[in-house]
PDB file of N, CA and C in Angstrom:
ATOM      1  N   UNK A   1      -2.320 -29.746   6.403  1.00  0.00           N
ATOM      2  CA  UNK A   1      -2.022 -30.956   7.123  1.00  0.00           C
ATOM      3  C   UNK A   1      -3.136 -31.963   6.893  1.00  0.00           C
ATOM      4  N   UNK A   2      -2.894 -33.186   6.712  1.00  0.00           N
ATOM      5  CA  UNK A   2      -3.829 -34.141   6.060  1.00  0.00           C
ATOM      6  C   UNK A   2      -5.124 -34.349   7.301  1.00  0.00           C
ATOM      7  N   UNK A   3      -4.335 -34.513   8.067  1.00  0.00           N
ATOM      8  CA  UNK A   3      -5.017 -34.664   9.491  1.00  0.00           C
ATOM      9  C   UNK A   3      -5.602 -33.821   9.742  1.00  0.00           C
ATOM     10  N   UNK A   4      -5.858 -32.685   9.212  1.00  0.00           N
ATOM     11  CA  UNK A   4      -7.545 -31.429   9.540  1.00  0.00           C
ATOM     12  C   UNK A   4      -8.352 -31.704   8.447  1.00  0.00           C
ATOM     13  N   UNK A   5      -7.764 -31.606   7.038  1.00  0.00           N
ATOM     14  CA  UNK A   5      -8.194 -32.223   5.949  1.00  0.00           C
ATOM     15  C   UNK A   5      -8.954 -33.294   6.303  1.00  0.00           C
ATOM     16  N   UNK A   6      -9.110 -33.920   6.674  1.00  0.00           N
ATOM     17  CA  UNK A   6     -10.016 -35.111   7.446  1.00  0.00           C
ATOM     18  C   UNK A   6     -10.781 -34.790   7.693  1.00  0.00           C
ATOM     19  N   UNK A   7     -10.863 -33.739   8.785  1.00  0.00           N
ATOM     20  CA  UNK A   7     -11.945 -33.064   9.582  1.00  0.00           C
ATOM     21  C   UNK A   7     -12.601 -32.027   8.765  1.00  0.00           C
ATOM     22  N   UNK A   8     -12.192 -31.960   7.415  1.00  0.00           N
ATOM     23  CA  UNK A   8     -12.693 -30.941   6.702  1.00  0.00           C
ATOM     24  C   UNK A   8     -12.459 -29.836   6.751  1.00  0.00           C
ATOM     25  N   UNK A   9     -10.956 -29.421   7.340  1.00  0.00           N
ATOM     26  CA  UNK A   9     -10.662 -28.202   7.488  1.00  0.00           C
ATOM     27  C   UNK A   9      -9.327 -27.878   6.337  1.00  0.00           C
ATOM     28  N   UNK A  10      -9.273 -27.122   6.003  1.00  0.00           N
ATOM     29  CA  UNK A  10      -8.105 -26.660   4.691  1.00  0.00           C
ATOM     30  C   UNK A  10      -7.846 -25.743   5.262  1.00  0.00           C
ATOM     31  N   UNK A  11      -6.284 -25.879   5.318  1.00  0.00           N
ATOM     32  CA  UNK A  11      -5.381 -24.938   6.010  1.00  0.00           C
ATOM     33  C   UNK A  11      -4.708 -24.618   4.921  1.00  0.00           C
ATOM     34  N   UNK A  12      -3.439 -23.448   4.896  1.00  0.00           N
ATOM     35  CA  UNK A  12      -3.153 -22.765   3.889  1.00  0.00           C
ATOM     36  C   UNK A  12      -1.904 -23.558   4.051  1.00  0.00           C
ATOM     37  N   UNK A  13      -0.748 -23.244   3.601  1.00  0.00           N
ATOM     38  CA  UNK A  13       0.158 -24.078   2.837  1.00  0.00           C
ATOM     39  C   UNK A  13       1.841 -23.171   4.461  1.00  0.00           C
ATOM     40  N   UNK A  14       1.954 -24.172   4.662  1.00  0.00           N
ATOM     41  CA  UNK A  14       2.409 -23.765   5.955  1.00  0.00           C
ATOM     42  C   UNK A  14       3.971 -24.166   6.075  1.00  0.00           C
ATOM     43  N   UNK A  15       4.340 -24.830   5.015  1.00  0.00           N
ATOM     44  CA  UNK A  15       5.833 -25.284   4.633  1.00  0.00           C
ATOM     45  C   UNK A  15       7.104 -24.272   4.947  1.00  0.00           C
ATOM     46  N   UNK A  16       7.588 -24.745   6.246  1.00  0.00           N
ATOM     47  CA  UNK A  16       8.330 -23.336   6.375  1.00  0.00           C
ATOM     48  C   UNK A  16       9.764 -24.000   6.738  1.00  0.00           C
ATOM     49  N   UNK A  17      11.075 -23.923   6.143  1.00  0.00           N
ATOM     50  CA  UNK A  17      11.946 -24.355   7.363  1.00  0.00           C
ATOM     51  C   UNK A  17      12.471 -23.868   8.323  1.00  0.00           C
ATOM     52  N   UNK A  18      12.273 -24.841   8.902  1.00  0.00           N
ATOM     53  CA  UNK A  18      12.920 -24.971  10.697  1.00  0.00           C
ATOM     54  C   UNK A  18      13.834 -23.601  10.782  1.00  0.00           C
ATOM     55  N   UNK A  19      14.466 -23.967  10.038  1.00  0.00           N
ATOM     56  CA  UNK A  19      15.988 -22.601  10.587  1.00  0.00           C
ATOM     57  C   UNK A  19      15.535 -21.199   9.955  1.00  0.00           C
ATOM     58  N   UNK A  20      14.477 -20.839   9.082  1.00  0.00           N
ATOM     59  CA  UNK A  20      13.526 -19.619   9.485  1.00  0.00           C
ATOM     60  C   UNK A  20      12.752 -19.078  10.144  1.00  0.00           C
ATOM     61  N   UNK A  21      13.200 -18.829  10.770  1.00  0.00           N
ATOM     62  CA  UNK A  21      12.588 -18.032  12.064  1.00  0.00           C
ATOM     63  C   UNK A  21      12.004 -17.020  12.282  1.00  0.00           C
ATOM     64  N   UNK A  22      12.436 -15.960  11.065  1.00  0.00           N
ATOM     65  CA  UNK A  22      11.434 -14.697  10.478  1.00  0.00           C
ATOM     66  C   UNK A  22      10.371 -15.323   9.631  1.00  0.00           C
ATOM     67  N   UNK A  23      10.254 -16.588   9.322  1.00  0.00           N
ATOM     68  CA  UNK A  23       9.223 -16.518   8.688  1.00  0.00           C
ATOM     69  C   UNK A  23       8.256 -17.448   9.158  1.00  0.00           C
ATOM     70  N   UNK A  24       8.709 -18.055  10.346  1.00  0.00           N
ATOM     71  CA  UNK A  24       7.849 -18.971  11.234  1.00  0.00           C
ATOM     72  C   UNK A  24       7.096 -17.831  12.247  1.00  0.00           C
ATOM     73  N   UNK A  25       7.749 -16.491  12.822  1.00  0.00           N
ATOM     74  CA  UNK A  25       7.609 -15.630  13.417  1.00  0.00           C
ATOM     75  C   UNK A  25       6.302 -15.098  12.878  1.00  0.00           C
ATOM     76  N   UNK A  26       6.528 -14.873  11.741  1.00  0.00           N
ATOM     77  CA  UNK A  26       5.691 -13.958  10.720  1.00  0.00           C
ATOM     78  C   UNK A  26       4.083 -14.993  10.786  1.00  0.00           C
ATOM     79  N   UNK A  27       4.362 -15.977  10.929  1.00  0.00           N
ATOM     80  CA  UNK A  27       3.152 -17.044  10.050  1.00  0.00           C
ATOM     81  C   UNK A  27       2.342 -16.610  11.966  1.00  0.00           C
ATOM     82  N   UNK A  28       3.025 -17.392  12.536  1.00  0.00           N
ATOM     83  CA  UNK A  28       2.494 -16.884  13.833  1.00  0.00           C
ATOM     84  C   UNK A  28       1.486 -15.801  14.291  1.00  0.00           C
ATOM     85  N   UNK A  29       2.320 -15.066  13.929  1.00  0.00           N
ATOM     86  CA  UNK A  29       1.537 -13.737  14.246  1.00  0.00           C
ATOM     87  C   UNK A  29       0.357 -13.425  13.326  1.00  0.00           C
ATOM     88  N   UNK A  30       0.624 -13.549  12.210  1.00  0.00           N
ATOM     89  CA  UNK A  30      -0.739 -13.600  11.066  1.00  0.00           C
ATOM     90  C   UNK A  30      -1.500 -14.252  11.489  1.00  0.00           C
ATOM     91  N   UNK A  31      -1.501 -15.519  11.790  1.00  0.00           N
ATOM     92  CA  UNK A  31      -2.842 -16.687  12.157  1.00  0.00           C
ATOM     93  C   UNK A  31      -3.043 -16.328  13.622  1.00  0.00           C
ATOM     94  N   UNK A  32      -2.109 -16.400  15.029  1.00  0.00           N
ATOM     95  CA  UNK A  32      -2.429 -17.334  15.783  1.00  0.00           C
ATOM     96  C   UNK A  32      -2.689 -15.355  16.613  1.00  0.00           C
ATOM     97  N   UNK A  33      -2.365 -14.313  16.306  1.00  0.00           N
ATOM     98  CA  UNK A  33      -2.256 -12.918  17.037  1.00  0.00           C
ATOM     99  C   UNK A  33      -2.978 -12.222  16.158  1.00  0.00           C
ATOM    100  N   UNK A  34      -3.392 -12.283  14.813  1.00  0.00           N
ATOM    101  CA  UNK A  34      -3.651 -11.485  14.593  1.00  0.00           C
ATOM    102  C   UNK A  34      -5.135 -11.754  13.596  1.00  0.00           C
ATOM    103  N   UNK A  35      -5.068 -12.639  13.576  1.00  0.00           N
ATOM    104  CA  UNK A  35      -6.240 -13.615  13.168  1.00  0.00           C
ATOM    105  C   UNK A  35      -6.135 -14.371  11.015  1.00  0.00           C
ATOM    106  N   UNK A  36      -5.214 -13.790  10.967  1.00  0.00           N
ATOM    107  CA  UNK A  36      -5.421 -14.292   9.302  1.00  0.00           C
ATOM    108  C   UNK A  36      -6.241 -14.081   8.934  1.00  0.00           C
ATOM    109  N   UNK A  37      -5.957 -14.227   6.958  1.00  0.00           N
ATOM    110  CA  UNK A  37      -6.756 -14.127   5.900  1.00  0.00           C
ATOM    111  C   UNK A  37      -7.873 -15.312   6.185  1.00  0.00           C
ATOM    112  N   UNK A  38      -7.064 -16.406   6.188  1.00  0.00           N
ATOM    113  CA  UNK A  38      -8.642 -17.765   6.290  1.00  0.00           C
ATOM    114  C   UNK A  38      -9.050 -18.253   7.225  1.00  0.00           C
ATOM    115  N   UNK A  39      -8.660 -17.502   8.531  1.00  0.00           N
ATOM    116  CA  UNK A  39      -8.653 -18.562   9.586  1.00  0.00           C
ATOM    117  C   UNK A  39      -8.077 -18.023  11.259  1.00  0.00           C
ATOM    118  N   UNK A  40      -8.165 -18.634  12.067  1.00  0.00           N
ATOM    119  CA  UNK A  40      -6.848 -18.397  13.119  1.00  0.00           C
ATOM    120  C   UNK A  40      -6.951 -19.440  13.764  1.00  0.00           C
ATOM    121  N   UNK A  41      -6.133 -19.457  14.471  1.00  0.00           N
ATOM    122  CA  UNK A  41      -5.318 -20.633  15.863  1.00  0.00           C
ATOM    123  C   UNK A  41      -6.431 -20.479  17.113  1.00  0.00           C
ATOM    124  N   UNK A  42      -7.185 -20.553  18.139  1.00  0.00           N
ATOM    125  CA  UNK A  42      -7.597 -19.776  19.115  1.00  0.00           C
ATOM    126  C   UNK A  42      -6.432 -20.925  20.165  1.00  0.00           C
ATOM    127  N   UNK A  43      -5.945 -20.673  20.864  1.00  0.00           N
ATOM    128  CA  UNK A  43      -5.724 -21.267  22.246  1.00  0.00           C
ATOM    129  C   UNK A  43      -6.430 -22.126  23.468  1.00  0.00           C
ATOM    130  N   UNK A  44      -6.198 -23.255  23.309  1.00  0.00           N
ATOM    131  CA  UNK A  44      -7.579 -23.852  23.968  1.00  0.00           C
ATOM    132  C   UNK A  44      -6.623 -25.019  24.962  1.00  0.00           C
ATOM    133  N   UNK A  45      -5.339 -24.330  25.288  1.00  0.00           N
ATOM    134  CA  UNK A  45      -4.551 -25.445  26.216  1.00  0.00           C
ATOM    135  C   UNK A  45      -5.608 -25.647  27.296  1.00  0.00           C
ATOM    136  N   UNK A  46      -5.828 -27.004  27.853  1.00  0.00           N
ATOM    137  CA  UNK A  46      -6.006 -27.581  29.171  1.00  0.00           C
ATOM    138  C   UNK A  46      -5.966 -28.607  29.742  1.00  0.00           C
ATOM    139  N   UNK A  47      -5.941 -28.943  30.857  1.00  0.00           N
ATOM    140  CA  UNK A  47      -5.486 -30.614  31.221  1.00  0.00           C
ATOM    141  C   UNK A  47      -6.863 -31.616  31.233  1.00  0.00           C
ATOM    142  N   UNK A  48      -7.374 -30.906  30.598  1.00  0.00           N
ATOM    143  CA  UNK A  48      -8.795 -31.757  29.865  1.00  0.00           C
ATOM    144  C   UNK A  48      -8.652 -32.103  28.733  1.00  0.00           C
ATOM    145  N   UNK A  49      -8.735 -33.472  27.901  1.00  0.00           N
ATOM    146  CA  UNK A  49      -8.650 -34.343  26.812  1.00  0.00           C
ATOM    147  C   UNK A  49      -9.556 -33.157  25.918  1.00  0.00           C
ATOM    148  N   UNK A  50      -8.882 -33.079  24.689  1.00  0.00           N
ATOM    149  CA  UNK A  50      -8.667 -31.863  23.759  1.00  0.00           C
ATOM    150  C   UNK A  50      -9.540 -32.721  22.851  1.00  0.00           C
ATOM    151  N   UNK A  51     -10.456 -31.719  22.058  1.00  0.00           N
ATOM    152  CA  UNK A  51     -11.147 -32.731  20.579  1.00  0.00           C
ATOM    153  C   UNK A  51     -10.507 -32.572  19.536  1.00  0.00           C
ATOM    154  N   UNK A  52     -10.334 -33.588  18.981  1.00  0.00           N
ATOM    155  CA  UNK A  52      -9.332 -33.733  17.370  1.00  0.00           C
ATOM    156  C   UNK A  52      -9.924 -32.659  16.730  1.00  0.00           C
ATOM    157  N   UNK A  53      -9.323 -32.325  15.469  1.00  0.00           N
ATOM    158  CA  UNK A  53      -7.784 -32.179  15.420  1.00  0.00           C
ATOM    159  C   UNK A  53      -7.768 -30.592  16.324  1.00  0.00           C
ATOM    160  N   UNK A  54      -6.645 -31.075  17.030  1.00  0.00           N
ATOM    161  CA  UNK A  54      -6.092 -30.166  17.108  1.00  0.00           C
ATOM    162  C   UNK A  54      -4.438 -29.892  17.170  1.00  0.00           C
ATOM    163  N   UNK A  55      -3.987 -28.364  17.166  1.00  0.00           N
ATOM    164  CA  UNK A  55      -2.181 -28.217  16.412  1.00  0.00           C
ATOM    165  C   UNK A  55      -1.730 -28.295  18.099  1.00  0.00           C
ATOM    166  N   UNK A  56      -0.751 -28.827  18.180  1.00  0.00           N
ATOM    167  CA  UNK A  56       0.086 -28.848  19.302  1.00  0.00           C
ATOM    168  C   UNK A  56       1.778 -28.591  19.049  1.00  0.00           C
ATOM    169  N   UNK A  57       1.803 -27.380  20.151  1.00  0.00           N
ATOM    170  CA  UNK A  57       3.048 -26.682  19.538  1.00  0.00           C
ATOM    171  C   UNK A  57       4.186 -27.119  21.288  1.00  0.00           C
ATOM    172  N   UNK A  58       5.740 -27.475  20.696  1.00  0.00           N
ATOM    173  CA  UNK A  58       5.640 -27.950  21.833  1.00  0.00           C
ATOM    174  C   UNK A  58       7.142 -26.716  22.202  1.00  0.00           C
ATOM    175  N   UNK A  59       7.928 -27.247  23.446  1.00  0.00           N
ATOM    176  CA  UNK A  59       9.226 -26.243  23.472  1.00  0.00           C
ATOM    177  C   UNK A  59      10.181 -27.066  23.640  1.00  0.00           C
ATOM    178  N   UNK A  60      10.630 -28.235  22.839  1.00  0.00           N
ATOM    179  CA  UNK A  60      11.291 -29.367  23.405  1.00  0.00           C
ATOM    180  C   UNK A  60      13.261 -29.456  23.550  1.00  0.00           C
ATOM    181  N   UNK A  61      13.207 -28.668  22.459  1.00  0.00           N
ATOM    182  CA  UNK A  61      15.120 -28.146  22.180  1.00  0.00           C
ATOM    183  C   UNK A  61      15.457 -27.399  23.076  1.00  0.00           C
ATOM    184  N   UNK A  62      14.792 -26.298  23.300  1.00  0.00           N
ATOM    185  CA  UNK A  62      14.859 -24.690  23.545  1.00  0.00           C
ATOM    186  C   UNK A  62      13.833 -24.054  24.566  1.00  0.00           C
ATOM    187  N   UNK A  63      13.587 -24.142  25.587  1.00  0.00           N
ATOM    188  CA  UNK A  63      12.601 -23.305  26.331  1.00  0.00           C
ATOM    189  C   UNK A  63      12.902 -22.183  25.955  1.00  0.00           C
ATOM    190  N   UNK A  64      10.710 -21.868  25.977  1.00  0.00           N
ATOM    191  CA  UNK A  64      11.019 -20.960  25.738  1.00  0.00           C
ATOM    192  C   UNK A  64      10.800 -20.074  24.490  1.00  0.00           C
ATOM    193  N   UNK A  65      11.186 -21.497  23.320  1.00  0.00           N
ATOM    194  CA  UNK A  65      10.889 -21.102  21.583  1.00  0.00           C
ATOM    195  C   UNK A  65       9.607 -22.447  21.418  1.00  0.00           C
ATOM    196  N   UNK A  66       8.775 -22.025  20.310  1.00  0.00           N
ATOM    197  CA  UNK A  66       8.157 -23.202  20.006  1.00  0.00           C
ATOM    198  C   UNK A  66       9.306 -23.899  19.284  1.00  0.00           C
ATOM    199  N   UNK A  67       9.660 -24.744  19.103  1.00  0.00           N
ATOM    200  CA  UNK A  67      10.645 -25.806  18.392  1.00  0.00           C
ATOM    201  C   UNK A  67      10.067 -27.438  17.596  1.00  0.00           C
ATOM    202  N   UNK A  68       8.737 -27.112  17.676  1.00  0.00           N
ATOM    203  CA  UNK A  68       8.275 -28.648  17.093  1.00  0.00           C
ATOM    204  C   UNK A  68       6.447 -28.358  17.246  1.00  0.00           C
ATOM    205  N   UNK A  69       5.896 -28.990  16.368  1.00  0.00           N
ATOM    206  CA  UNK A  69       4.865 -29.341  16.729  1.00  0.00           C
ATOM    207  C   UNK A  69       4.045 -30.748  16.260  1.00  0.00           C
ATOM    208  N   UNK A  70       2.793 -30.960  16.303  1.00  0.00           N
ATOM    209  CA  UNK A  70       1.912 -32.130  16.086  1.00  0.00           C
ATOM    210  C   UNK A  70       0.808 -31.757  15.981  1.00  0.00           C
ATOM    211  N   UNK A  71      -0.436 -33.044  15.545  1.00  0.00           N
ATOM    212  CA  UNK A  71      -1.311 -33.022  15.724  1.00  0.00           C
ATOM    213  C   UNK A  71      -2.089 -33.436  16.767  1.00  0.00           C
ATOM    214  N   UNK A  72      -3.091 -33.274  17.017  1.00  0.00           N
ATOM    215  CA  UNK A  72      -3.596 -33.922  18.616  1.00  0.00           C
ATOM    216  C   UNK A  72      -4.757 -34.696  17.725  1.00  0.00           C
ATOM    217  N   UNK A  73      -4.798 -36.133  17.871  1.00  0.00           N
ATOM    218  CA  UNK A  73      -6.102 -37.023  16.726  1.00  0.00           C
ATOM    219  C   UNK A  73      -6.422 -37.639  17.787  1.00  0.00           C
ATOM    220  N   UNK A  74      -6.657 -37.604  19.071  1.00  0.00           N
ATOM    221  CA  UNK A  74      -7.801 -38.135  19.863  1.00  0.00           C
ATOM    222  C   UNK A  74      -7.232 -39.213  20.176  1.00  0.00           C
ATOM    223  N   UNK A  75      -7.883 -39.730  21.901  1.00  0.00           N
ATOM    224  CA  UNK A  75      -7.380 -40.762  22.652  1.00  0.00           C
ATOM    225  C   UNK A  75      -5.950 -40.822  23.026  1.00  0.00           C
ATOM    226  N   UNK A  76      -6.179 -39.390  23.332  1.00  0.00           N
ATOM    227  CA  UNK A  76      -4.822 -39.641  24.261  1.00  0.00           C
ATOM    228  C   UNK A  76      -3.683 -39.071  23.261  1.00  0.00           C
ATOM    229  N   UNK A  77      -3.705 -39.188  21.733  1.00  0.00           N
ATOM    230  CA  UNK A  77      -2.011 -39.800  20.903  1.00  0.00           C
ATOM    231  C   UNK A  77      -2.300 -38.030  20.566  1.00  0.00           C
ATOM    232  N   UNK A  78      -0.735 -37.890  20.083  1.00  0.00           N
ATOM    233  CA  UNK A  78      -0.463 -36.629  18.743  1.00  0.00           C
ATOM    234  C   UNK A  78       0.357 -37.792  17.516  1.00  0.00           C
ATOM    235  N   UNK A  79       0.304 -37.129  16.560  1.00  0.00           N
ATOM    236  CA  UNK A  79       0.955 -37.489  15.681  1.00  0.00           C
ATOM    237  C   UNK A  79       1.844 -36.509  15.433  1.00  0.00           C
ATOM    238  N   UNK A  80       3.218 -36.603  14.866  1.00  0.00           N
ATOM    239  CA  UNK A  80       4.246 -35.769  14.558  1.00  0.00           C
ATOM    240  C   UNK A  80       5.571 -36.322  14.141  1.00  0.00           C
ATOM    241  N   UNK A  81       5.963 -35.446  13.339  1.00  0.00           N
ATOM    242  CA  UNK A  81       7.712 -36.073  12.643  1.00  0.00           C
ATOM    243  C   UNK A  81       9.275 -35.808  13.356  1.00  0.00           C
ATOM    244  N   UNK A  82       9.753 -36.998  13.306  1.00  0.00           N
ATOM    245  CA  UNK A  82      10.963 -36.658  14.148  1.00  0.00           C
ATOM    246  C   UNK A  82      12.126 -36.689  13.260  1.00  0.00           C
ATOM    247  N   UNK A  83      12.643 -35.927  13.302  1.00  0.00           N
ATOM    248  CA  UNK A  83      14.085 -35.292  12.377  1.00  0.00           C
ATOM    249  C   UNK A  83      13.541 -35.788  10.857  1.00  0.00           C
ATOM    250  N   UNK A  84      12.689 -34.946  10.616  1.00  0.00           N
ATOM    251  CA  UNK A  84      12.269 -34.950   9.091  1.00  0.00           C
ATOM    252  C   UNK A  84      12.205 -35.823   8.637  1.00  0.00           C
ATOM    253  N   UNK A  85      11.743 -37.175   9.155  1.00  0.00           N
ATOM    254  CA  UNK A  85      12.075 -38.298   8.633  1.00  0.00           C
ATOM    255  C   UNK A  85      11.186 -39.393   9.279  1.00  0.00           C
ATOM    256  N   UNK A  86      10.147 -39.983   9.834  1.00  0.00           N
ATOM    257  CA  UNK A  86       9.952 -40.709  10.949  1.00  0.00           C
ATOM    258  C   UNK A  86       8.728 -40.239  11.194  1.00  0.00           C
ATOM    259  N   UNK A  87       7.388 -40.352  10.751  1.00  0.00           N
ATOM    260  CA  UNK A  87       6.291 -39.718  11.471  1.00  0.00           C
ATOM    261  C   UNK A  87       5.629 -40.574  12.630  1.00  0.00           C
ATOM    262  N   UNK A  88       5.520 -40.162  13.752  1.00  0.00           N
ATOM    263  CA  UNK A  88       5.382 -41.306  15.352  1.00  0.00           C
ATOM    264  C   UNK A  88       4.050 -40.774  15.623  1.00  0.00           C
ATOM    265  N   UNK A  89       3.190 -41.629  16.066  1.00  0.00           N
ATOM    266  CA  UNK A  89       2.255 -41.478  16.613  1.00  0.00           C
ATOM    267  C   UNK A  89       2.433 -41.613  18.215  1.00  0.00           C
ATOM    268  N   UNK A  90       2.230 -41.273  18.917  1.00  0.00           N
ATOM    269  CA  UNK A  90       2.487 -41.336  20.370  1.00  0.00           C
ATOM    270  C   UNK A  90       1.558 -40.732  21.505  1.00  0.00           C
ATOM    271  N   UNK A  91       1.802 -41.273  22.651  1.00  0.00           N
ATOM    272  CA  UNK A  91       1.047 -40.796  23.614  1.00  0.00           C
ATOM    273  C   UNK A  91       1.352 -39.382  24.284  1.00  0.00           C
ATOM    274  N   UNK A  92       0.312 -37.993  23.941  1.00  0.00           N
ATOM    275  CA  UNK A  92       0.641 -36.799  24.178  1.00  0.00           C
ATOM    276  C   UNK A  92       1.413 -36.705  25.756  1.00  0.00           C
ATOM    277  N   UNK A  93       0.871 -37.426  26.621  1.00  0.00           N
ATOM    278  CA  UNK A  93       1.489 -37.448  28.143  1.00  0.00           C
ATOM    279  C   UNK A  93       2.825 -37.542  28.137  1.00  0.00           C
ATOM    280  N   UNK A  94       3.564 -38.066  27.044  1.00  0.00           N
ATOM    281  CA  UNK A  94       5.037 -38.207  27.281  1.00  0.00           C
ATOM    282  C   UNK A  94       5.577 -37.205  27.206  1.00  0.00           C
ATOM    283  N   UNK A  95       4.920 -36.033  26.252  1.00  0.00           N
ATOM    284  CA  UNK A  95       5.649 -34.760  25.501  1.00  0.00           C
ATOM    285  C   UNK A  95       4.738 -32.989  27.005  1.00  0.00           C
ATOM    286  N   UNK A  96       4.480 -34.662  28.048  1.00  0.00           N
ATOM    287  CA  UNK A  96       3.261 -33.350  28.379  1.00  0.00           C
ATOM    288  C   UNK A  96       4.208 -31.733  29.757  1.00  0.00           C
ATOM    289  N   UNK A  97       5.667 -32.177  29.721  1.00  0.00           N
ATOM    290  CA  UNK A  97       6.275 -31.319  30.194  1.00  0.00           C
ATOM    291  C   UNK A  97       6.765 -30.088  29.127  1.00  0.00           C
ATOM    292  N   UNK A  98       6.454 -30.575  27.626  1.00  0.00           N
ATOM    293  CA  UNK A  98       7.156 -29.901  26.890  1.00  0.00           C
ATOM    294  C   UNK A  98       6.184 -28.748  25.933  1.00  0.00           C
ATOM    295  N   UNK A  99       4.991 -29.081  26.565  1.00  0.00           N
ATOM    296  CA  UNK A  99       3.599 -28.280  25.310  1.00  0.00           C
ATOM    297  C   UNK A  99       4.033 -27.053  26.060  1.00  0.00           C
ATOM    298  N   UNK A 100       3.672 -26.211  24.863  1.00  0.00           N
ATOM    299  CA  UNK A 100       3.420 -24.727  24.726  1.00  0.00           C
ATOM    300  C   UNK A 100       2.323 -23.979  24.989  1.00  0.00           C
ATOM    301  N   UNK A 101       1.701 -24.962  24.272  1.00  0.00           N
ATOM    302  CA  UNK A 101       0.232 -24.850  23.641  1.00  0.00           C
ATOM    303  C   UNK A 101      -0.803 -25.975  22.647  1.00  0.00           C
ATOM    304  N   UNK A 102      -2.322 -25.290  23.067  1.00  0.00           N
ATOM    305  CA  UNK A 102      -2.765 -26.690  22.117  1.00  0.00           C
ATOM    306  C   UNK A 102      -3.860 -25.415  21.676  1.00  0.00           C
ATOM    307  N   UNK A 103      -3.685 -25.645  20.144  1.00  0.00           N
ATOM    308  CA  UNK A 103      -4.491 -25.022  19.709  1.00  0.00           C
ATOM    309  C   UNK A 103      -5.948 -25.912  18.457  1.00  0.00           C
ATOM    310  N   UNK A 104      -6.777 -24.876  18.282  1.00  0.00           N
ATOM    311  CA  UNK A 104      -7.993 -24.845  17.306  1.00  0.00           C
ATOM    312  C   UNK A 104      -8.167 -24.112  16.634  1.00  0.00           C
ATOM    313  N   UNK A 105      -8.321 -24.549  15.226  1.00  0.00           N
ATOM    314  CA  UNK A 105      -8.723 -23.329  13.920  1.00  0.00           C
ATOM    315  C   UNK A 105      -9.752 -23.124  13.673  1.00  0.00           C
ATOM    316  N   UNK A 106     -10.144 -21.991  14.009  1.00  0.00           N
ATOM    317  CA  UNK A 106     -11.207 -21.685  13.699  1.00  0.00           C
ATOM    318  C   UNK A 106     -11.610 -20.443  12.575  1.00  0.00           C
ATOM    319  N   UNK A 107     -12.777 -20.694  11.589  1.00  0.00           N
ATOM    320  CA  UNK A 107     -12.786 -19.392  10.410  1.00  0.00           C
ATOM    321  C   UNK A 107     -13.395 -18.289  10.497  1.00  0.00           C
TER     322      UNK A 107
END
């Protein structure tokens, strides 16, 4: 994601589609449970202003499933794409009934 790339972080290649679910399952558990080859997720949700970058996973279709996520780039906004098409920058408070989680990669 360009947006850690910034921060100097290189993430591995994370291109998955949506309607795989064994293999969004799978990526999950490697990074964010079980720690990965380069890296992992740690969990750092709180209602305290989060330091960039961080991944924000939200449940917005489906309680319940993660179904979307973003980036968290500071002051408030995430950045993220809406129907594959549309990347919005926006204020995280709008989406703030729908987070899952806010995570940090750490190596």
């Amino acid at each position: 994601m360009e947006v850690f790339r910034r921060y100097g972080i290189t993430l591995r290649d994370y291109r998955i589609d949506a309607s795989d679910t064994a293999s969004i399952t799978a990526a999950a558990d490697m990074d964010v449970l079980n720690g990965g080859d380069a890296g992992s997720w740690k969990n750092v949700t709180s209602y305290n202003e989060p330091e960039p970058p961080r991944l924000v996973t939200f449940q917005i279709k489906e309680p319940g499933k993660v179904n979307h996520v973003g980036a968290y780039i500071g002051e408030g906004r995430v950045i993220h794409v809406l129907e594959r098409k549309l990347v919005c920058i926006e204020r995280i408070r709008k989406y703030q009934n729908f987070i899952e989680g806010i995570y940090e990669f750490k190596k």
